[in-house]
Protein backbone atom coordinates (compact mmCIF):
# COMPACT_ATOMS: atom_id res chain seq x y z
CA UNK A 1 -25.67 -34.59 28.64
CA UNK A 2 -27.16 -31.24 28.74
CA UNK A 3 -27.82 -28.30 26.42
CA UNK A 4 -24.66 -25.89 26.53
CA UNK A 5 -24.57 -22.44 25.02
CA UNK A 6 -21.13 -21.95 25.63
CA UNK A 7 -19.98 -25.11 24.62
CA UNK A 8 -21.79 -25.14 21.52
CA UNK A 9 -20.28 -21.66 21.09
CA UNK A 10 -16.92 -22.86 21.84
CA UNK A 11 -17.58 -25.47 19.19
CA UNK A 12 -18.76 -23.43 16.75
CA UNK A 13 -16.08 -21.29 16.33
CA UNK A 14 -13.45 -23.65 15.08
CA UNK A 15 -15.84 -24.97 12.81
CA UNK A 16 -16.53 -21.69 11.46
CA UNK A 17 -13.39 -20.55 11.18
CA UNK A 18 -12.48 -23.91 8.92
CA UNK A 19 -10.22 -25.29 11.21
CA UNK A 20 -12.41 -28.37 12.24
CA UNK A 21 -13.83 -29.60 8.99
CA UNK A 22 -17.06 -32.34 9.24
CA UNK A 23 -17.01 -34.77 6.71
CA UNK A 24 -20.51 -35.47 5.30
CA UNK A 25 -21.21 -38.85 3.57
CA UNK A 26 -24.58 -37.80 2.26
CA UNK A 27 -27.63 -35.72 2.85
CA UNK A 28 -30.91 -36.82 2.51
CA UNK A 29 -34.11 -34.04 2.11
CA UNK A 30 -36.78 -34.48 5.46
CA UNK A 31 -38.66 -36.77 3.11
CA UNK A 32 -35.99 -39.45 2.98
CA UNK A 33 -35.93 -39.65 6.67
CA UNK A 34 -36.40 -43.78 7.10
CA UNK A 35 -33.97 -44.17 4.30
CA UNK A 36 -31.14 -42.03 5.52
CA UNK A 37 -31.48 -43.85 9.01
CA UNK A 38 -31.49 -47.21 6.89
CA UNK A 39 -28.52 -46.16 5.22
CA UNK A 40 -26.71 -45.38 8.71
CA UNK A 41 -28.00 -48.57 10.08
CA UNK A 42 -26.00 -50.18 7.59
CA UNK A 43 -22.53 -49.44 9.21
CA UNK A 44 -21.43 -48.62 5.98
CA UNK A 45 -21.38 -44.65 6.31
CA UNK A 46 -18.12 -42.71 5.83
CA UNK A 47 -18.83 -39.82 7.84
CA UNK A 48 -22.37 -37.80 8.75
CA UNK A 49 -25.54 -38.41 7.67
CA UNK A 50 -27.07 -35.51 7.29
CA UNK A 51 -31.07 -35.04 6.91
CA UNK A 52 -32.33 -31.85 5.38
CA UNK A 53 -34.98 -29.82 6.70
CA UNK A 54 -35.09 -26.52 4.47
């Protein structure tokens, strides 16, 4: 794979507009790092894992 601006623009805009809608499972602050990828490890996720920087 490699790095796309117009892909990730094309991507975007869907997303934006709400017609592609990611489902998050859970989201873990930067600190939690090792457990969120535990918690993906586990197979038991039910969509994103999601790992919060700010």
């Amino acid at each position: 794979m490699r790095a796309n601006g117009d892909q990730l623009a094309q991507i975007a805009s869907p997303i934006e507009a709400g017609i592609i809608r990611p489902v998050i499972d859970r989201i873990f602050p930067f600190e939690a790092t090792n457990e969120a990828m535990g918690y993906v490890g586990t197979g038991r996720s039910k969509g994103k894992a999601v790992v919060k920087i700010r």
